[in-house]
Protein backbone atom coordinates (compact mmCIF):
# COMPACT_ATOMS: atom_id res chain seq x y z
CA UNK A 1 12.26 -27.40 10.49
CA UNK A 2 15.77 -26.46 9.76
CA UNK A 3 16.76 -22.38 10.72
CA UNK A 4 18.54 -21.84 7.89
CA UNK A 5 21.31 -18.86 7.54
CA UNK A 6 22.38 -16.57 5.17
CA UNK A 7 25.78 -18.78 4.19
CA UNK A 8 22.54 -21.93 3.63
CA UNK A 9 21.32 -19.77 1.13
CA UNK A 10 24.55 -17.94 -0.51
CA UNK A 11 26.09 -22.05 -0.58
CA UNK A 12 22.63 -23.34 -2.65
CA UNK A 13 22.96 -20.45 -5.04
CA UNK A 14 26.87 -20.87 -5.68
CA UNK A 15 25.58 -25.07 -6.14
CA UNK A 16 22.55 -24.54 -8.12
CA UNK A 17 24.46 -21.20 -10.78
CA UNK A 18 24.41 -23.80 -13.70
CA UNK A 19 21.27 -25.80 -13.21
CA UNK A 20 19.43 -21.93 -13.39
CA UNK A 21 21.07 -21.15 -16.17
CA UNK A 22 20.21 -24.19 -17.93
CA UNK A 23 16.48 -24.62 -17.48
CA UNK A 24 15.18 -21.10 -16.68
CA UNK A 25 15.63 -17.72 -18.76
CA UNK A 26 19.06 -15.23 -18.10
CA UNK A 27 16.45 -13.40 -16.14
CA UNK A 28 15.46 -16.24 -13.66
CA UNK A 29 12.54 -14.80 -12.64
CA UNK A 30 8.85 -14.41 -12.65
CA UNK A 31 7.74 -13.67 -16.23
CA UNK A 32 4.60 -11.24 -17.25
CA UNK A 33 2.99 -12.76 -19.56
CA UNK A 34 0.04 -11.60 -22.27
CA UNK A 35 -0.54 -14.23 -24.59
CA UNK A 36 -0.68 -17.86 -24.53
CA UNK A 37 2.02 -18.57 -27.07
CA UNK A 38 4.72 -16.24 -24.91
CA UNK A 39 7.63 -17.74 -24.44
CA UNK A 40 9.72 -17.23 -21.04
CA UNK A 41 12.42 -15.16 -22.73
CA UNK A 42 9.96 -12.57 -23.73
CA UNK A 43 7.61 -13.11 -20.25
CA UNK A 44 10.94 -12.34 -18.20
CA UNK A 45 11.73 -9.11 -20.35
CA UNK A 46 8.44 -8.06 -20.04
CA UNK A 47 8.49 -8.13 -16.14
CA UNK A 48 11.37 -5.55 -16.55
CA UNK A 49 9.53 -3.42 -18.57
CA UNK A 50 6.51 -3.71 -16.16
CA UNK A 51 8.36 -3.26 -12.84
CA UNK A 52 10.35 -0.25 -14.81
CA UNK A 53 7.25 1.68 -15.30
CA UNK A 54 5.12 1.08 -12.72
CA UNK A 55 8.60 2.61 -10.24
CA UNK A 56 8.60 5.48 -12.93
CA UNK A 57 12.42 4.70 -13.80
CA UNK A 58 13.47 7.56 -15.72
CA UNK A 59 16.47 7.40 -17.94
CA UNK A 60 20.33 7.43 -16.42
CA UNK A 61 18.99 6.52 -12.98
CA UNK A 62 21.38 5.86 -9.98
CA UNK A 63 19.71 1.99 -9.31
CA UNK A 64 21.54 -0.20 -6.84
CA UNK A 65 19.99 -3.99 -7.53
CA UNK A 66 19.80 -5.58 -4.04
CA UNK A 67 19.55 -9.83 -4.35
CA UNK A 68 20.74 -9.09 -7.94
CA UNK A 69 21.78 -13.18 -9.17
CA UNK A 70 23.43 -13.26 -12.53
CA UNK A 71 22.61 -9.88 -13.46
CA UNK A 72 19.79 -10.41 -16.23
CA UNK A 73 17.60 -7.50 -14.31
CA UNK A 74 21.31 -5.21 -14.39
CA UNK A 75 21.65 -5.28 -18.00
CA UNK A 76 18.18 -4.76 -18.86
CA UNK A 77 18.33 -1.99 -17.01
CA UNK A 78 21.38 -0.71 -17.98
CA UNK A 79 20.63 -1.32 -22.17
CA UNK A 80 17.06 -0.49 -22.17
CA UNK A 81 16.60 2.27 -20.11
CA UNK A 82 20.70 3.29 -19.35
CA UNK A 83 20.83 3.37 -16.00
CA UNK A 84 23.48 3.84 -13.47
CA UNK A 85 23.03 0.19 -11.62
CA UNK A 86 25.11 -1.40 -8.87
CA UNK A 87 24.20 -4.82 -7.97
CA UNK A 88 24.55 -7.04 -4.87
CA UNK A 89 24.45 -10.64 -4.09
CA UNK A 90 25.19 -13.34 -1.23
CA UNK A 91 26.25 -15.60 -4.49
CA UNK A 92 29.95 -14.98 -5.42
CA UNK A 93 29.39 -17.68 -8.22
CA UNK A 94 26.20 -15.65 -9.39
CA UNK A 95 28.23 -12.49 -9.42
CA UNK A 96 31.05 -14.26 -11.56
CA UNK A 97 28.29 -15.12 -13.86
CA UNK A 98 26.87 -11.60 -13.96
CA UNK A 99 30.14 -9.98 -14.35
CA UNK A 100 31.21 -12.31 -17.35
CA UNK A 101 27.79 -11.98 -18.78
CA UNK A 102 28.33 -7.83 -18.87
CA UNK A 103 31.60 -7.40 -20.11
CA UNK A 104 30.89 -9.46 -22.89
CA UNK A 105 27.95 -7.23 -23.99
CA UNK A 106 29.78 -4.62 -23.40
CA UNK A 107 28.35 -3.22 -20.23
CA UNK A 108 29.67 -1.41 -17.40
CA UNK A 109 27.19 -2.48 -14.38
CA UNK A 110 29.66 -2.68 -10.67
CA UNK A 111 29.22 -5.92 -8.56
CA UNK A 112 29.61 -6.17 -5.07
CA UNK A 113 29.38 -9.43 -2.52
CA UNK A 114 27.31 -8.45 0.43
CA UNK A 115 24.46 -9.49 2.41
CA UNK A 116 21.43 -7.41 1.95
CA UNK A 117 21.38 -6.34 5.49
CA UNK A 118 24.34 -4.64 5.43
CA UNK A 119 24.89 -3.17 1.97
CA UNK A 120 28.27 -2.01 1.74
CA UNK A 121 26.98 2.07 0.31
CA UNK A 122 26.70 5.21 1.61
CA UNK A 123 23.62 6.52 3.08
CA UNK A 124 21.11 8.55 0.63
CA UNK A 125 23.07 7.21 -2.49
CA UNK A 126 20.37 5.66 -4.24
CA UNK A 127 16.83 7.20 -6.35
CA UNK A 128 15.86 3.18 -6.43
CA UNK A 129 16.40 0.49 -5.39
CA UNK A 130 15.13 -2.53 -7.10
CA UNK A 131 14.94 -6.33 -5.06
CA UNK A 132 13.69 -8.77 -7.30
CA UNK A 133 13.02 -11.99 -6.15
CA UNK A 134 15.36 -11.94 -3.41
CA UNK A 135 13.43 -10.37 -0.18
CA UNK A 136 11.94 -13.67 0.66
CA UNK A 137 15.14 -15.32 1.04
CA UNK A 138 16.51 -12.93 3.67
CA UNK A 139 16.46 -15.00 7.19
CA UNK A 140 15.93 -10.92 8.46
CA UNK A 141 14.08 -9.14 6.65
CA UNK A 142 14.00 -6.01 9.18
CA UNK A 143 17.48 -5.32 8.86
CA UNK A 144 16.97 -5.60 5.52
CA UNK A 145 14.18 -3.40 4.63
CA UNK A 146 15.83 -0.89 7.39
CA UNK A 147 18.83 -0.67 4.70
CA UNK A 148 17.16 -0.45 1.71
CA UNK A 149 15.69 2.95 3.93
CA UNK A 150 19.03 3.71 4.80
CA UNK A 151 20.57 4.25 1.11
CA UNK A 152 17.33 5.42 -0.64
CA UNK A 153 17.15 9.30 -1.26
CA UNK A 154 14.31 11.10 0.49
CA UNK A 155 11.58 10.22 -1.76
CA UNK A 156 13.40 7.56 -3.38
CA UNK A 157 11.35 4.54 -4.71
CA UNK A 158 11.77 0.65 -4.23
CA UNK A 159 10.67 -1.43 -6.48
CA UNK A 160 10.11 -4.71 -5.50
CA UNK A 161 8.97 -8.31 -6.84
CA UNK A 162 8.59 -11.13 -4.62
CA UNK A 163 7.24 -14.56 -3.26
CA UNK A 164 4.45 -13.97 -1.15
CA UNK A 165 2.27 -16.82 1.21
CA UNK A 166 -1.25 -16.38 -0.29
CA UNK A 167 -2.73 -17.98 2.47
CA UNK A 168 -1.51 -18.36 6.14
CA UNK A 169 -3.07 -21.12 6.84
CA UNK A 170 -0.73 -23.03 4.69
CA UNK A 171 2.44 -21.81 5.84
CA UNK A 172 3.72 -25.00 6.97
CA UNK A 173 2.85 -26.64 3.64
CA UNK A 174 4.62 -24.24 1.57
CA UNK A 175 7.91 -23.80 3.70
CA UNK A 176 7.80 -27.94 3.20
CA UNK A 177 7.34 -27.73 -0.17
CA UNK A 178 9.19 -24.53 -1.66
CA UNK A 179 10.82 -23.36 1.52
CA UNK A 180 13.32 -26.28 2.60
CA UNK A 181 14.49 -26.18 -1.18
CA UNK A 182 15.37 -22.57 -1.23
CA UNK A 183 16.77 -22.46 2.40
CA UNK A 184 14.29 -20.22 4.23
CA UNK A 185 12.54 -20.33 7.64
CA UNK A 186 9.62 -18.12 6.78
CA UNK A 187 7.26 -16.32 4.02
CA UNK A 188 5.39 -12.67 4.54
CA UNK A 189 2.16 -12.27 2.93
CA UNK A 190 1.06 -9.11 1.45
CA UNK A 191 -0.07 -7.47 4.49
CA UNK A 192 3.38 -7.96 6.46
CA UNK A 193 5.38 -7.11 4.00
CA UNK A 194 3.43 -3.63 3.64
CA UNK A 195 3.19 -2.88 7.70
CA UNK A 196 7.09 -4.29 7.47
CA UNK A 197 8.07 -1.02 5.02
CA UNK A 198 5.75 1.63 6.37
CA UNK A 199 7.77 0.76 9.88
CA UNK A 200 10.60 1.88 7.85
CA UNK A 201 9.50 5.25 6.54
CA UNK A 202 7.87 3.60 2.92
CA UNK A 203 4.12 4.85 1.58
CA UNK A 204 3.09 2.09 -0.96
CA UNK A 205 1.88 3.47 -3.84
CA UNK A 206 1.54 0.37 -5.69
CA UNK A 207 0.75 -3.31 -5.00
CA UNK A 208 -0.06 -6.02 -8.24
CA UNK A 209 -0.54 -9.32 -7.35
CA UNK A 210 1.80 -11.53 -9.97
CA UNK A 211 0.53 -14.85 -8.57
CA UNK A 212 -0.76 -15.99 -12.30
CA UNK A 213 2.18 -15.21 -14.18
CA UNK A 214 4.10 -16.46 -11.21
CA UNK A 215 2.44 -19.77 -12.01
CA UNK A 216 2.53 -20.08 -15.43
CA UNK A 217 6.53 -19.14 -14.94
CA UNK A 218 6.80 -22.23 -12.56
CA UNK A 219 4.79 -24.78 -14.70
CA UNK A 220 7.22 -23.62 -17.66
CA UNK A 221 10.42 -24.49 -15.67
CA UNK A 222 8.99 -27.48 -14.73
CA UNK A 223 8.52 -28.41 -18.06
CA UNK A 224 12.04 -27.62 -18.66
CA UNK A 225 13.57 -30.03 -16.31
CA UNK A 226 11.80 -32.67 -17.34
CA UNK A 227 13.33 -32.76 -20.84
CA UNK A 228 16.70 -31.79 -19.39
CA UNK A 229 16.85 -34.33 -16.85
CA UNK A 230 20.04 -36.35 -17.78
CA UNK A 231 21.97 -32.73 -18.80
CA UNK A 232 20.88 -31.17 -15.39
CA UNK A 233 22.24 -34.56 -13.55
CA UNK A 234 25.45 -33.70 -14.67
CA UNK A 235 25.24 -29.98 -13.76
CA UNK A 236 24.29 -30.47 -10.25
CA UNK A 237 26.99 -30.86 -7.08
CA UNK A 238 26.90 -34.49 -5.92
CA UNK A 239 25.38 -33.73 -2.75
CA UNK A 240 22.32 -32.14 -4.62
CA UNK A 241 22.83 -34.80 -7.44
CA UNK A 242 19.46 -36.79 -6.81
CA UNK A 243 17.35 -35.73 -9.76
CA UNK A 244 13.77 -36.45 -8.69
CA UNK A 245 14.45 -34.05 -6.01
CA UNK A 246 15.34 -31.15 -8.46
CA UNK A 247 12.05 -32.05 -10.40
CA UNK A 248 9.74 -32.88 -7.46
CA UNK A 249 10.96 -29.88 -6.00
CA UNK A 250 9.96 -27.38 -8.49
CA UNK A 251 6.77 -29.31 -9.52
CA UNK A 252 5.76 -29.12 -5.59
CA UNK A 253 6.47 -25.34 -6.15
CA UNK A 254 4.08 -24.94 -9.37
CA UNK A 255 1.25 -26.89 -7.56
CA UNK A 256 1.41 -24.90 -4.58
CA UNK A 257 1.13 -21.45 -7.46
CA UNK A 258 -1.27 -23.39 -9.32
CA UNK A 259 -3.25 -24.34 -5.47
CA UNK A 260 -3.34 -20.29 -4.72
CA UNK A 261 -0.86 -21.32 -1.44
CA UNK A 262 2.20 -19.97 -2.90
CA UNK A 263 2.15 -16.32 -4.61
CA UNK A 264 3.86 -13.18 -6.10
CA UNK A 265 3.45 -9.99 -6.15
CA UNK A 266 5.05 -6.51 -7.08
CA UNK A 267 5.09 -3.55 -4.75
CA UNK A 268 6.62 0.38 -5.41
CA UNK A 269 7.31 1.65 -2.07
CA UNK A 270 8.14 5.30 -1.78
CA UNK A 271 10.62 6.49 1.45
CA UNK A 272 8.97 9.60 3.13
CA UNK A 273 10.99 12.99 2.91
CA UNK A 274 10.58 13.55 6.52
C-alpha cells in the first residue's frame, strides 16, 4: 500500500473541490439525521447544532476550525451561534471556495493554509477547537493532536467528528476500499483515538458513536453520483476522470458503513488545567 503524504492529500482535495460541491451538501459532512424523509441539507445542519451543544459553545466564542474544507462548519458557526472562528486547511482551492462562499454572505471568518501539525497560532489562543472530518486524514496524527493541546486554553474543549475503523480486523479492507481514495495510510478506532488525546493532556467527557447517520450520509451521496454521472465527468481532472471509479469508490465506502467496518463518531475532549 501506497504511504501517502500530506501534499497526496492537500493535491486530491484541490482535484476533487467541484465534484464535492456538486454531489454532497456545502457542509460535506456526516449528517444527523431524525426522520426518514430528512434531507442532507438539513442532516448536515443538524450535525452543527449537535456537535455545538454537546462542546457547550457559548455565544462569541474564539473557535479556530482545524481541517476546515470550504467553510460550511465556519459560517454556521459564525451565523448561528456568532462566533469568533479561524479556519485551516491543506486545500488552497477549498480555502478559495470558503473565502468566496463568506464574503458573499457577508461574513467575516479568517482563512489560513497550513498543515494541522503545525498551525500557524499562538499558544493558549483558542476556548475550542473544532476538527471535523479531517483527523483521519492526517498521515501524523501525534503532532497533530499535540497542537491542537498546544493552542487550546487550559480547560479549553475540542470538539471533534471523525472516521473511525469499527473493527480492526478489517483494517486492510477498509484502507482498500475508503483509504486509497482519500490518500491515507491508516484509521484509529475509538479506543486509540481516546488513549491518543489523554497522552496529550485531554479528559473525554463525551464520546457518540455517529456510525448510522454516517451511513445513511454515504448511501445518500452515492445516490447522488449516480444521477450526476455525465455532469461529474466533466468536473473531474483528467487523471481522476474515470467515472466508475468516483462511483465504485464511494459505494465501496457506504457498504463498508452499511457492513459496521467503517464508522464515525463524535468526541468533546477537554485539555487539563494543570
Amino acid at each position: 500500500m501506497s504511504a501517502f503524504t500530506e501534499s497526496d492529500i492537500e493535491n486530491y482535495y484541490n482535484q476533487m473541490v467541484e465534484v464535492y460541491r456538486e454531489i454532497w451538501d456545502p457542509q460535506i459532512h456526516t449528517g444527523y439525521f431524525l426522520a426518514p424523509d430528512d434531507s442532507l441539507e438539513q442532516a448536515c445542519h443538524r450535525m452543527n447544532t449537535h456537535l455545538a451543544n454537546l462542546a457547550g459553545i457559548t455565544k462569541d466564542a474564539h473557535i479556530l476550525s482545524v481541517g476546515c474544507g470550504q467553510g460550511g462548519a465556519d459560517r454556521f458557526l459564525t451565523q448561528q451561534l456568532g462566533a469568533t472562528v479561524v479556519g485551516i486547511d491543506l486545500s488552497e482551492k477549498q480555502l478559495d471556495q470558503a473565502r468566496t462562499t463568506a464574503a458573499e454572505q457577508g461574513l467575516s471568518i479568517t482563512y489560513i493554509h497550513a498543515s494541522m501539525t503545525e498551525l500557524p497560532v499562538a499558544d493558549e489562543s483558542f476556548a475550542y477547537v473544532w476538527i471535523q472530518q479531517s483527523l483521519f486524514l492526517c498521515p501524523h496524527k501525534d503532532k497533530a493532536v499535540s497542537e491542537i493541546a498546544r493552542v487550546l486554553q487550559p480547560n479549553g474543549i475540542a470538539v471533534v467528528e471523525d472516521m473511525v475503523l469499527e473493527k480492526p480486523e478489517a483494517k486492510t479492507e477498509v484502507l482498500a476500499g475508503f483509504g486509497q481514495r482519500v490518500k491515507i495510510n491508516d484509521l484509529h478506532t475509538v479506543d486509540q483515538y481516546l488513549e491518543l488525546f489523554e497522552r496529550y493532556g485531554f479528559n473525554a467527557l463525551r464520546v457518540d458513536n455517529l456510525t448510522d447517520h454516517f451511513s445513511k450520509t454515504f448511501a445518500i451521496v452515492s445516490a447522488s453520483i449516480k444521477s450526476k454521472l455525465d455532469k461529474i465527468d466533466h468536473l473531474v481532472p483528467v487523471e481522476h476522470r474515470a467515472r466508475l471509479d468516483i462511483e465504485h469508490g464511494f459505494a465501496r465506502s457506504a457498504q463498508l458503513a452499511a457492513d459496521g467496518k467503517l464508522g464515525c463518531s463524535a468526541f468533546v475532549f477537554r485539555k487539563s488545567a494543570l
